[in-house]
C-alpha atoms as a PDB file:
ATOM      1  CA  UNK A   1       0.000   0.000   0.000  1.00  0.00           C
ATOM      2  CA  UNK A   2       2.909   2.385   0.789  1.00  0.00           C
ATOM      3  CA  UNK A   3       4.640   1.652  -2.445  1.00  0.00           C
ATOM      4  CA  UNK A   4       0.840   2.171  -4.262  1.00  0.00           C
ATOM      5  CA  UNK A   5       0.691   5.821  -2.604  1.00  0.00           C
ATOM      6  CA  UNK A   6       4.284   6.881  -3.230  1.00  0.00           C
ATOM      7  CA  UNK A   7       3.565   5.792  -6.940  1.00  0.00           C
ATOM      8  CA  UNK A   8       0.283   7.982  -6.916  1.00  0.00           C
ATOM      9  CA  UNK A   9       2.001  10.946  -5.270  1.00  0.00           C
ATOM     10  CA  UNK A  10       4.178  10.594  -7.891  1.00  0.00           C
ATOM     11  CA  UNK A  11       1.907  10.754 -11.005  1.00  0.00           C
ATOM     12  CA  UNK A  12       0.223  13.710  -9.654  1.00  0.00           C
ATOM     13  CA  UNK A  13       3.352  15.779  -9.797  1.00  0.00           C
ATOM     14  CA  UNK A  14       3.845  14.924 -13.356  1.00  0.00           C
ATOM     15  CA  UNK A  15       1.163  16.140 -13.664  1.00  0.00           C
ATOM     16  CA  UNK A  16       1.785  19.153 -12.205  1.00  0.00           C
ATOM     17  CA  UNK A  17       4.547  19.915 -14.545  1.00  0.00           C
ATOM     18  CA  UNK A  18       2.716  19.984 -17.472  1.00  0.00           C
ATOM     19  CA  UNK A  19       0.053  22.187 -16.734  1.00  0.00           C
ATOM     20  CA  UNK A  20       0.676  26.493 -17.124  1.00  0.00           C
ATOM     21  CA  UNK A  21       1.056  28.626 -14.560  1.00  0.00           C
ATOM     22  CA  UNK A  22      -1.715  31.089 -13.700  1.00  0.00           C
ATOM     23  CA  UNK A  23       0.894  33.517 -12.248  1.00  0.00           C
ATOM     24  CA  UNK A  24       1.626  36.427 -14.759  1.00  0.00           C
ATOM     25  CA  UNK A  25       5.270  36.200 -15.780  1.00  0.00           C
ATOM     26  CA  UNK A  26       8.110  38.486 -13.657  1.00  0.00           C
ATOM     27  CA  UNK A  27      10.909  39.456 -14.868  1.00  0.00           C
ATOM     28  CA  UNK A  28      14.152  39.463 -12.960  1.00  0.00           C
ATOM     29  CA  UNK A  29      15.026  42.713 -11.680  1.00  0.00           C
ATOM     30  CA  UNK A  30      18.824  41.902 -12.073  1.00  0.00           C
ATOM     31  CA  UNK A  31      18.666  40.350 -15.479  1.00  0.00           C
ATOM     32  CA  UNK A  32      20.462  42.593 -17.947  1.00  0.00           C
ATOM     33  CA  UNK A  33      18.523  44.258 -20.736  1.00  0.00           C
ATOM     34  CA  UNK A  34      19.285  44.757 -24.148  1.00  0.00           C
ATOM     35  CA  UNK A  35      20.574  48.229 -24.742  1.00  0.00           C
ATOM     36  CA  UNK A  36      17.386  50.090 -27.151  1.00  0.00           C
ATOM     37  CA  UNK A  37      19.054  52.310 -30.296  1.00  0.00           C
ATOM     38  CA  UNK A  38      17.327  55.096 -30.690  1.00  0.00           C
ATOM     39  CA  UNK A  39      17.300  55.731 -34.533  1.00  0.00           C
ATOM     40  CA  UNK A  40      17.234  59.414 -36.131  1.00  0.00           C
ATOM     41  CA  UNK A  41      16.189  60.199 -39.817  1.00  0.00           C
ATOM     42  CA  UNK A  42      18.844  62.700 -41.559  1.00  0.00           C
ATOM     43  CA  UNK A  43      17.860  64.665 -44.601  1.00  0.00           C
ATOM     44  CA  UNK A  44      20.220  66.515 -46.889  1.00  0.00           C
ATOM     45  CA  UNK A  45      18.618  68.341 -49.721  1.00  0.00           C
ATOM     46  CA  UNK A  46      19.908  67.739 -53.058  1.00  0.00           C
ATOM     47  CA  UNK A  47      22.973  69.208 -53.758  1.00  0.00           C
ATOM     48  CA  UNK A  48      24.003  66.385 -55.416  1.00  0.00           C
ATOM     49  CA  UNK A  49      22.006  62.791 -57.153  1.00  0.00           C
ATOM     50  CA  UNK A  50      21.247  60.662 -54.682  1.00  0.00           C
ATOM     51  CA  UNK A  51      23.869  58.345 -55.644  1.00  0.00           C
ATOM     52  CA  UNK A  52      26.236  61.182 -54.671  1.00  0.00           C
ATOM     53  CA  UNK A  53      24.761  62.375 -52.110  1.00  0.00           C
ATOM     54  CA  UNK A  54      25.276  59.418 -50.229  1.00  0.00           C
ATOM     55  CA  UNK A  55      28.669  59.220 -50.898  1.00  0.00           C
ATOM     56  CA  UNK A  56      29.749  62.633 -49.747  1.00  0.00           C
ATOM     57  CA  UNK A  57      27.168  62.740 -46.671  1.00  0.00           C
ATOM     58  CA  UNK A  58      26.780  59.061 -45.611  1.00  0.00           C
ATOM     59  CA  UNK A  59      30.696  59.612 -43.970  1.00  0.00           C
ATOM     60  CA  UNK A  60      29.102  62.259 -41.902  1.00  0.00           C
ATOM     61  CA  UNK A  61      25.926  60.252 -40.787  1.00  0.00           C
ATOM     62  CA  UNK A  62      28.642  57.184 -40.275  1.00  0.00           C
ATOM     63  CA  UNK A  63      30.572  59.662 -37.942  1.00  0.00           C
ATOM     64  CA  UNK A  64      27.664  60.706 -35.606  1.00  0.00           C
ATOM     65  CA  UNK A  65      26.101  57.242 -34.859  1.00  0.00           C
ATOM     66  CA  UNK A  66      29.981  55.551 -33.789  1.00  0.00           C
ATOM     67  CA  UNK A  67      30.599  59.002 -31.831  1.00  0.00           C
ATOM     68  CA  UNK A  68      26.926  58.765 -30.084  1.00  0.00           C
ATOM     69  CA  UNK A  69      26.312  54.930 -28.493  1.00  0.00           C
ATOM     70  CA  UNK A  70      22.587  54.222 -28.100  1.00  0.00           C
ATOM     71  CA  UNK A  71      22.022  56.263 -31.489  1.00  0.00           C
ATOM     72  CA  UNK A  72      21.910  55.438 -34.832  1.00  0.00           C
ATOM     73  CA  UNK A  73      22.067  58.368 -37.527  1.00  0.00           C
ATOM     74  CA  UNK A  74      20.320  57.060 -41.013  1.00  0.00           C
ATOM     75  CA  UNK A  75      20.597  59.116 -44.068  1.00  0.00           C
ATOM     76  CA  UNK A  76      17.600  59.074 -46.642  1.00  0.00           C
ATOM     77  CA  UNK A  77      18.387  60.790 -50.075  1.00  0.00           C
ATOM     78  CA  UNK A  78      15.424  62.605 -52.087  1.00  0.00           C
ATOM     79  CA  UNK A  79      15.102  62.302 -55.768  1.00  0.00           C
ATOM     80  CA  UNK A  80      14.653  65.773 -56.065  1.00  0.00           C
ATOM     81  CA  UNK A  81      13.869  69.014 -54.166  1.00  0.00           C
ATOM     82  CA  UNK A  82       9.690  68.764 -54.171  1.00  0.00           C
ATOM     83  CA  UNK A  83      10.218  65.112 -52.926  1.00  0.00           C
ATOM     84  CA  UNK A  84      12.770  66.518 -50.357  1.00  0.00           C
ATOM     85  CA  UNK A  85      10.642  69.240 -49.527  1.00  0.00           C
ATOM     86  CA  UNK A  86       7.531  67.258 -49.311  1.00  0.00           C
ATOM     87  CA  UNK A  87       9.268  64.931 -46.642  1.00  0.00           C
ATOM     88  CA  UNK A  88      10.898  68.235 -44.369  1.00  0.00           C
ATOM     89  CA  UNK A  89       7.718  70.138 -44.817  1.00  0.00           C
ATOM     90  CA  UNK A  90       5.928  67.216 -43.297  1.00  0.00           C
ATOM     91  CA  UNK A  91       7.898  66.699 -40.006  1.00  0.00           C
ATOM     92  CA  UNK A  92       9.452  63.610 -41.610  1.00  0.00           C
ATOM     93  CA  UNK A  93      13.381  63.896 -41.163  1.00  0.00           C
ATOM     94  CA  UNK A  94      14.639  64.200 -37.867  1.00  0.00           C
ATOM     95  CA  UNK A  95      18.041  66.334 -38.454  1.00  0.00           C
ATOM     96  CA  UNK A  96      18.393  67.813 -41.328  1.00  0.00           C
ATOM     97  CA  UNK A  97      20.137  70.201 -43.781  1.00  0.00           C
ATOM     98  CA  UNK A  98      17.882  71.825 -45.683  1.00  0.00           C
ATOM     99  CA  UNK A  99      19.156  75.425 -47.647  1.00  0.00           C
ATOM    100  CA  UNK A 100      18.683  78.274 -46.906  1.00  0.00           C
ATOM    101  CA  UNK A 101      14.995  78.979 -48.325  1.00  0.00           C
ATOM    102  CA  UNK A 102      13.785  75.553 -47.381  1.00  0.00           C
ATOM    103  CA  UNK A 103      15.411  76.818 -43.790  1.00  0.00           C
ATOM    104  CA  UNK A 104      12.947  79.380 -43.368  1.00  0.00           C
ATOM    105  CA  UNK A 105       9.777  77.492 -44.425  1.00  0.00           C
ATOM    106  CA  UNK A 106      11.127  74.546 -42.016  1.00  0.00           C
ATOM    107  CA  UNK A 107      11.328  76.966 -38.855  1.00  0.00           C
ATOM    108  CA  UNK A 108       7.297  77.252 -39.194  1.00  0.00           C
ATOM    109  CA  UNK A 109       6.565  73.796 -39.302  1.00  0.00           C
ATOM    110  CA  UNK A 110       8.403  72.250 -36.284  1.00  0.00           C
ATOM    111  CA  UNK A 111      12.347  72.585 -36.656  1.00  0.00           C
ATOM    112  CA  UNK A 112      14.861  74.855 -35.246  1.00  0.00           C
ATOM    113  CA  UNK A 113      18.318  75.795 -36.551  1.00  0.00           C
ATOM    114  CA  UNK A 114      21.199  73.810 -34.425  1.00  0.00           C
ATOM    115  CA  UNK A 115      24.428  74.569 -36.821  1.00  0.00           C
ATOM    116  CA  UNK A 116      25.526  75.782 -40.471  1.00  0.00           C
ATOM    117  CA  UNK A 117      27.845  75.011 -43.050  1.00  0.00           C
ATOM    118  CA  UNK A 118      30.691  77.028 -42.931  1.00  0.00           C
ATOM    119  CA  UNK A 119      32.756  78.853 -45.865  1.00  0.00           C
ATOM    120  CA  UNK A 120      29.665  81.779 -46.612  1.00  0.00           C
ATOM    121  CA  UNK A 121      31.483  83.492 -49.217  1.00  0.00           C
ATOM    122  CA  UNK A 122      30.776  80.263 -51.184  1.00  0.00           C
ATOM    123  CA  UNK A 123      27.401  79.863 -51.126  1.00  0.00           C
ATOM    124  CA  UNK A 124      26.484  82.295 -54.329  1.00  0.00           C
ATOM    125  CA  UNK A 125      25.025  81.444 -57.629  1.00  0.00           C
ATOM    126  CA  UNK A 126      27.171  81.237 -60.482  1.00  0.00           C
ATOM    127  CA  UNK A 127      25.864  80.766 -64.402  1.00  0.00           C
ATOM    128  CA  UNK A 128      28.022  78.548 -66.552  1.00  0.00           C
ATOM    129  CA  UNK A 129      28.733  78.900 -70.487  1.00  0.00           C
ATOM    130  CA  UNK A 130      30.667  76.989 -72.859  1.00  0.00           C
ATOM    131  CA  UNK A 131      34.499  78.355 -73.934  1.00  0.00           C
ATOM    132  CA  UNK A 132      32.773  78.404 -77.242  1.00  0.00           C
ATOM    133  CA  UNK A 133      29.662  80.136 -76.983  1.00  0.00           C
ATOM    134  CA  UNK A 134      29.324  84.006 -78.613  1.00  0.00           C
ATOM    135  CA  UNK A 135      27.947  85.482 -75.600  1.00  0.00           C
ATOM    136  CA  UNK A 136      29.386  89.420 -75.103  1.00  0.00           C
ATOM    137  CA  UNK A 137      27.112  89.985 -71.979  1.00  0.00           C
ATOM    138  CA  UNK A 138      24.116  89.374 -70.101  1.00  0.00           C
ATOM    139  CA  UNK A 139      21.548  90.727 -72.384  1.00  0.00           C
ATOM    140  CA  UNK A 140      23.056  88.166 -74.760  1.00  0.00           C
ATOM    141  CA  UNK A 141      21.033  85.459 -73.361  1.00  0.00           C
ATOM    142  CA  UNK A 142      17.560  86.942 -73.858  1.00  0.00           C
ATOM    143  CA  UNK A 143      15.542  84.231 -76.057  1.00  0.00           C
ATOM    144  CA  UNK A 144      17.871  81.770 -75.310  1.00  0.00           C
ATOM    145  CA  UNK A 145      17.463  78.633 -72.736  1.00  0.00           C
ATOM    146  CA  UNK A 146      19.123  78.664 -68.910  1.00  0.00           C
ATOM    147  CA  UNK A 147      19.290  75.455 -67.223  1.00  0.00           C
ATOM    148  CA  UNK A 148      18.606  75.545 -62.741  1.00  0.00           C
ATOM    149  CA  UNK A 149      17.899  72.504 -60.748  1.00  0.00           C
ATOM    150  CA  UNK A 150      15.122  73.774 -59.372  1.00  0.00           C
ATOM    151  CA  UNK A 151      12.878  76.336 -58.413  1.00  0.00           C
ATOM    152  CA  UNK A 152      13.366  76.547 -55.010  1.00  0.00           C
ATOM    153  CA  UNK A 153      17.363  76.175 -55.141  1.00  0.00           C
ATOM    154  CA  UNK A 154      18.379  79.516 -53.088  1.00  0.00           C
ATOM    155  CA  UNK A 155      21.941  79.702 -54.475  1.00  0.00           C
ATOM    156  CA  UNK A 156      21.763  77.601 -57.940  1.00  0.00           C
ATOM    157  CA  UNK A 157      18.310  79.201 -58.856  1.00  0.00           C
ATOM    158  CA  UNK A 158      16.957  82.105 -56.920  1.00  0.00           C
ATOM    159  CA  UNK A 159      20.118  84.240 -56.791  1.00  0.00           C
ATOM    160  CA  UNK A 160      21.016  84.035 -59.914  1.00  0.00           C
ATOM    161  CA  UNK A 161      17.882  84.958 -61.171  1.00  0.00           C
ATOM    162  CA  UNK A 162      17.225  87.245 -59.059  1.00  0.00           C
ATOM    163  CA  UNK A 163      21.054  88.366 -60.613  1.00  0.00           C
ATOM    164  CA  UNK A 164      19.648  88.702 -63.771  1.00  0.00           C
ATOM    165  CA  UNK A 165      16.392  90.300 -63.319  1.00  0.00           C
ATOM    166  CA  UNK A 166      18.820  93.691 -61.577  1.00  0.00           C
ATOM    167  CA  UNK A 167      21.319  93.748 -65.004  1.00  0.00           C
ATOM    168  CA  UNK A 168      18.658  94.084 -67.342  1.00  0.00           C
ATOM    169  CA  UNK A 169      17.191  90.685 -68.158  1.00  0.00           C
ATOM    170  CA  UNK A 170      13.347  89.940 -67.869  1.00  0.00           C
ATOM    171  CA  UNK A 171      13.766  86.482 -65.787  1.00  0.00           C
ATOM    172  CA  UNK A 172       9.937  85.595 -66.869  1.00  0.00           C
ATOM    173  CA  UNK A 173       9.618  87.108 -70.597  1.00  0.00           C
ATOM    174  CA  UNK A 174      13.440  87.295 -72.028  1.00  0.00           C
ATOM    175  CA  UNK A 175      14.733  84.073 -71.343  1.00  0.00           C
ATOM    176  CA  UNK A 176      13.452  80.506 -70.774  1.00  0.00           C
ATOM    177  CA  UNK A 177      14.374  79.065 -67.532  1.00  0.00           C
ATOM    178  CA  UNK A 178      14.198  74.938 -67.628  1.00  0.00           C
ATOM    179  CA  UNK A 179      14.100  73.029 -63.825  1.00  0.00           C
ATOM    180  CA  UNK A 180      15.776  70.006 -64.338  1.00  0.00           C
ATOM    181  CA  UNK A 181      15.715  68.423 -60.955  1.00  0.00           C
ATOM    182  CA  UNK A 182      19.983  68.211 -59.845  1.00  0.00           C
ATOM    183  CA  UNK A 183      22.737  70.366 -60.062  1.00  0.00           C
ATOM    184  CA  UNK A 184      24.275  67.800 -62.261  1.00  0.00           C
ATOM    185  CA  UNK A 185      21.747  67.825 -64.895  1.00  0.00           C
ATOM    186  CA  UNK A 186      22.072  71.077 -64.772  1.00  0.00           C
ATOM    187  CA  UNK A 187      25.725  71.427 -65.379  1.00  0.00           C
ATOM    188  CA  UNK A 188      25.422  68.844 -67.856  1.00  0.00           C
ATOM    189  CA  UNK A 189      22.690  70.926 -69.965  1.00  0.00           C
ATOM    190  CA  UNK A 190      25.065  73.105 -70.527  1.00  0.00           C
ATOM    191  CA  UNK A 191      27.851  70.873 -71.265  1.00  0.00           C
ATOM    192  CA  UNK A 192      26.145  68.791 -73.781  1.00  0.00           C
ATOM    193  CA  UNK A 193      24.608  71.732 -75.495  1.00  0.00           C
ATOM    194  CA  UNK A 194      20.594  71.669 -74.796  1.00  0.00           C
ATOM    195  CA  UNK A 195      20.802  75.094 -72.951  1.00  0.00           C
ATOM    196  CA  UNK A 196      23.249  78.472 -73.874  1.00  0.00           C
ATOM    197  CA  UNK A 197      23.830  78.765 -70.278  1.00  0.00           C
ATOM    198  CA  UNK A 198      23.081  76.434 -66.963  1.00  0.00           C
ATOM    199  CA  UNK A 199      23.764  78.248 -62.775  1.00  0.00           C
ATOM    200  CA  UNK A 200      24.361  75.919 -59.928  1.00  0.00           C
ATOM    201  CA  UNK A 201      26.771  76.896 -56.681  1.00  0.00           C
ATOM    202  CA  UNK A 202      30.677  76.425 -56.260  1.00  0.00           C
ATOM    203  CA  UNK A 203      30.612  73.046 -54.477  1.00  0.00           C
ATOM    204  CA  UNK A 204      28.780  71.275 -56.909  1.00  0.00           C
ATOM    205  CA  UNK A 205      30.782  72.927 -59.374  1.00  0.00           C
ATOM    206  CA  UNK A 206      33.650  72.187 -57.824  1.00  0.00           C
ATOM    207  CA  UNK A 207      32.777  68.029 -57.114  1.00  0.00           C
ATOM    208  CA  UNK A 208      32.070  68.056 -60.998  1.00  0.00           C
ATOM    209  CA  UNK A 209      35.501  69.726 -61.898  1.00  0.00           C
ATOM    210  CA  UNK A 210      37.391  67.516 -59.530  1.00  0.00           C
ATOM    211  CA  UNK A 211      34.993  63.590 -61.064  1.00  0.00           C
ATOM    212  CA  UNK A 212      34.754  65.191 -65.029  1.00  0.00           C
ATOM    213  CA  UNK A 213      37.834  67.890 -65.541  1.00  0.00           C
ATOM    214  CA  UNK A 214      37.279  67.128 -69.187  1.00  0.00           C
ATOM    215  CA  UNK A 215      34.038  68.224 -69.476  1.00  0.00           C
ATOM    216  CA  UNK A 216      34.653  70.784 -66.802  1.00  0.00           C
ATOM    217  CA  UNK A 217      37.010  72.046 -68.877  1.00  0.00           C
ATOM    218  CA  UNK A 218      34.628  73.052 -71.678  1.00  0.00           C
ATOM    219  CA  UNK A 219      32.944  75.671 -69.353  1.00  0.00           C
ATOM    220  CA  UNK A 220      33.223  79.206 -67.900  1.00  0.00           C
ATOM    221  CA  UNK A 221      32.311  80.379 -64.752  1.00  0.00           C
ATOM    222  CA  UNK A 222      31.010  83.450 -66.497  1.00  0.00           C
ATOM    223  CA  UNK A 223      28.869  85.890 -63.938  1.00  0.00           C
ATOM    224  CA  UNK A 224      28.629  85.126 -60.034  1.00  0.00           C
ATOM    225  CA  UNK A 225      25.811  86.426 -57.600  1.00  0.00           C
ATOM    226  CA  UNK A 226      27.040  88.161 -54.285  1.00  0.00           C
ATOM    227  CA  UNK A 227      27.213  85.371 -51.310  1.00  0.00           C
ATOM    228  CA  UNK A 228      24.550  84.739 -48.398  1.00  0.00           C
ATOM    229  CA  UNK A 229      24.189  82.506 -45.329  1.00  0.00           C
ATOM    230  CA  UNK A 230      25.200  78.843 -46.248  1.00  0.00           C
ATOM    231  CA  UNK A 231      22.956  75.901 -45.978  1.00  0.00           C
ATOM    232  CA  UNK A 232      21.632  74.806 -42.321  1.00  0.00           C
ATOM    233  CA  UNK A 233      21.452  72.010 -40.043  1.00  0.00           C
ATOM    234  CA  UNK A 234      18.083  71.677 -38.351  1.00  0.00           C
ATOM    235  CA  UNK A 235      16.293  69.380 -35.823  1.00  0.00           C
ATOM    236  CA  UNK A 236      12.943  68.554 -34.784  1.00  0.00           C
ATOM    237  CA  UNK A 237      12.200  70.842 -31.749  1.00  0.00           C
ATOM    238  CA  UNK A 238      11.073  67.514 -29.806  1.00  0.00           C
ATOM    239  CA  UNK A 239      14.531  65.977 -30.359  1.00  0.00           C
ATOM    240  CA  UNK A 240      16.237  65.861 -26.279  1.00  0.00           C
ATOM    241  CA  UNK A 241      18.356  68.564 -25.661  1.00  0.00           C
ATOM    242  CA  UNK A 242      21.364  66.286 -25.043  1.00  0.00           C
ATOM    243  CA  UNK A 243      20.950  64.820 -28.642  1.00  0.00           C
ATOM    244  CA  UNK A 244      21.028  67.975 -30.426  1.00  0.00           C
ATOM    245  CA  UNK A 245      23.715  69.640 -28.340  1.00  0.00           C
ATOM    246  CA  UNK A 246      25.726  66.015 -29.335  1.00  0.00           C
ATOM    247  CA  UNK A 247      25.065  66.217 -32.653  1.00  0.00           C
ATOM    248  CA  UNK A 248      25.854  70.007 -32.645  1.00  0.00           C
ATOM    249  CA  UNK A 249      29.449  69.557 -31.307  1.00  0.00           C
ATOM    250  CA  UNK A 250      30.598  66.740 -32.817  1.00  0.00           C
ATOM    251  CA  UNK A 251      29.924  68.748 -36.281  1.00  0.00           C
ATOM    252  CA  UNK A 252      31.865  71.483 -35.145  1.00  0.00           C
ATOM    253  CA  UNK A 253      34.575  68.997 -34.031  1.00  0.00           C
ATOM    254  CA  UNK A 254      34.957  67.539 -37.456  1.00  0.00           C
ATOM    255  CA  UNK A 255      37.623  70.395 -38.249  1.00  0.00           C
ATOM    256  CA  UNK A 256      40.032  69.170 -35.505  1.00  0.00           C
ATOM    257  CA  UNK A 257      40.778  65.894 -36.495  1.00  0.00           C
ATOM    258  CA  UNK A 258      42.757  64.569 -39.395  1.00  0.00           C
ATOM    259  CA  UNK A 259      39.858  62.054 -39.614  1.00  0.00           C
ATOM    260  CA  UNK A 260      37.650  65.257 -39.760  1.00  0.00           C
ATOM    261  CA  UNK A 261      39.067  67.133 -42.181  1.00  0.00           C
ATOM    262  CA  UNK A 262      39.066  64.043 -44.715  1.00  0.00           C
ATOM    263  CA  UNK A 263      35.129  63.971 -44.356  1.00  0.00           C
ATOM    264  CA  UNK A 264      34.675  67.792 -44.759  1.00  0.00           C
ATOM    265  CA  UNK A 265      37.297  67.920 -47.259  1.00  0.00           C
ATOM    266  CA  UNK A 266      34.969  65.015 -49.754  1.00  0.00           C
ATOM    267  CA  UNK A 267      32.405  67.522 -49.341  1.00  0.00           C
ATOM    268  CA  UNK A 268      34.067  69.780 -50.076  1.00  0.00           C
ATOM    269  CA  UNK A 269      34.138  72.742 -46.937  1.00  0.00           C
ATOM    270  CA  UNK A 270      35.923  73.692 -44.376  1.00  0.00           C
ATOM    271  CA  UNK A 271      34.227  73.367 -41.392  1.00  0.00           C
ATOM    272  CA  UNK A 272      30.529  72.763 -39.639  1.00  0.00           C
ATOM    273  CA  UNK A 273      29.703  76.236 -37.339  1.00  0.00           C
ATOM    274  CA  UNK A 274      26.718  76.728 -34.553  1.00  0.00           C
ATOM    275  CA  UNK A 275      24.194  78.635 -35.705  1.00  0.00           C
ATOM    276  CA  UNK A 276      20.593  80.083 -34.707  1.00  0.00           C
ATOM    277  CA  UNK A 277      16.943  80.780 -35.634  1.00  0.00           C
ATOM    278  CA  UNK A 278      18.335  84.423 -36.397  1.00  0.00           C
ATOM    279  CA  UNK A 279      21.242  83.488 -38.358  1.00  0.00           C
ATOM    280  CA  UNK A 280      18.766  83.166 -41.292  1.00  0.00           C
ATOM    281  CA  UNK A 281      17.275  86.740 -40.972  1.00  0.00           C
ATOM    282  CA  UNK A 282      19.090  88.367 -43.636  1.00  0.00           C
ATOM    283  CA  UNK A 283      17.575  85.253 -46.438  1.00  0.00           C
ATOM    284  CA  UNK A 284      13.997  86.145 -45.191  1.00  0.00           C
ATOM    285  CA  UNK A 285      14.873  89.819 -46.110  1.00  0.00           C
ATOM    286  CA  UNK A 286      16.226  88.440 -49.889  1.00  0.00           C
ATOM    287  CA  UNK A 287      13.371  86.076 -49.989  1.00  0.00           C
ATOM    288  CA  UNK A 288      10.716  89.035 -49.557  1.00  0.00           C
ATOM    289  CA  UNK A 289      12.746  91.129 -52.419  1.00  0.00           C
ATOM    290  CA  UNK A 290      12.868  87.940 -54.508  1.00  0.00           C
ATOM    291  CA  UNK A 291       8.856  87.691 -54.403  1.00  0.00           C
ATOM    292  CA  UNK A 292       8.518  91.341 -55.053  1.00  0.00           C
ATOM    293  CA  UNK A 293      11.024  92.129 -57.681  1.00  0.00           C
ATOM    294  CA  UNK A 294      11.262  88.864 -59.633  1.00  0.00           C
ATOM    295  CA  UNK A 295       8.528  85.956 -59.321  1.00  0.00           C
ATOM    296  CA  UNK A 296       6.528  84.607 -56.381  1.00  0.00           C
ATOM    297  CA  UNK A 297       7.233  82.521 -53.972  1.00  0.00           C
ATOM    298  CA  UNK A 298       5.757  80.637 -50.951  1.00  0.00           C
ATOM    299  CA  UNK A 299       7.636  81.902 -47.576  1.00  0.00           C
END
């Protein structure tokens, strides 16, 4: 009889084991976790393809996320500037470098401005022509074809329409201005004939000299704009404060180490700089004179 009991007593907690417990599952308080990565969206606006684009910028991105553990910097490249625009307009990005123009219209919809590009004197609008064309001046170019990469390009569109609206030239009436979506194409119009005359900025200008001194060589930097505040960086104002003060310095930093200097230098510029919401007053003043002297547009 003793055996029969311990074999029942036995059975039972078989039994036992098999069945779920109704006790909600605990965790231990001294297991260890798994670390979370917080991941940030980065938007650069098109100063190059997107091919290039992340070439030259996915260094920088790179950079931030092994400098800043528990946060993971990914790039996104825009096809052009409306689908760029669309995206910062919209909250989407969660850092990001938008120029100048795009600056302004992103301080009413949710970002501040954290930091700059350096090198101002650079950012101006210059208009390309072939060695070859017969062009004595501006006024040359009325009824002819000039090539931008978009509308809303400050430096590779705006000023150098705005440019030649103030030495004579009718911007909407004497000439016809084609948007062809990159400062590539736009260089390349030019190059390959299809328009007397094509404007972008120096460091896409520059980039192109350096990958195609060939074709490069076929062209003329022949009028420049004067120069205005370079292209910002910009976060989300819900971003913490400790991520964008990170992010802020380690930009700046990038001039002090030879490691630096290598990624600024691909870009090409000298160095990142802080900046402000009121480092962009003087383009809301050139915006307004823009809309008023040349053609609309939405600020």
């Amino acid at each position: 009889m003793r055996w029969l009991m311990l074999w029942l007593w036995a059975l039972m907690a078989l039994a036992g084991c098999g069945k779920p417990s109704d006790a909600p599952y605990q965790p231990t308080l001294n297991a260890q976790q798994p670390t979370q990565t917080q991941v940030y969206r980065v938007g650069v606006h098109p100063l190059h393809n997107p091919q290039r684009l992340m070439e030259v910028y996915g260094p920088v991105v790179d950079y931030l996320s092994a400098a800043m553990p528990g946060v993971q910097f990914v790039l996104e490249a825009s096809r052009n500037y409306e689908a760029y625009e669309e995206k910062l307009y919209a909250g989407y990005f969660d850092f990001a470098m938008p120029n100048p123009y795009q600056t302004v219209l992103a301080l009413q919809r949710g970002y501040r401005v954290i930091a700059k590009m350096g090198d101002d004197a650079e950012f101006r609008g210059i208009i390309l022509v072939r060695k070859d064309a017969n062009l004595a001046n501006l006024k040359a170019l009325k009824g002819q074809t000039v090539a931008y990469p978009a509308p809303t390009a400050l430096a590779a569109t705006m000023m150098p329409q705005y440019y030649l609206q103030q030495h004579g030239l009718d911007v909407n009436n004497d000439i016809k201005n084609l948007y062809v979506g990159s400062q590539e194409s736009a260089i390349m119009n030019v190059v390959r004939g299809h328009t007397v005359a094509s404007a972008t900025w120096p460091v896409p200008w520059k980039r192109f000299q350096i990958e195609y001194p060939a074709l490069a060589a076929q062209l003329d930097v022949r009028w420049q704009t004067e120069p205005l505040v370079n292209n910002s960086w910009v976060a989300r104002k819900e971003i913490p404060e400790a991520v964008v003060q990170r992010f802020t310095q380690l930009l700046v930093a990038l001039k002090d180490t030879p490691a630096g200097q290598e990624i600024l230098q691909r870009l090409p510029l000298s160095t990142f700089e802080p900046a402000t919401n009121a480092t962009y007053a003087p383009v809301q003043g050139f915006l307004e004179r823009f809309s008023r002297e040349v053609r609309p547009i939405e600020h």
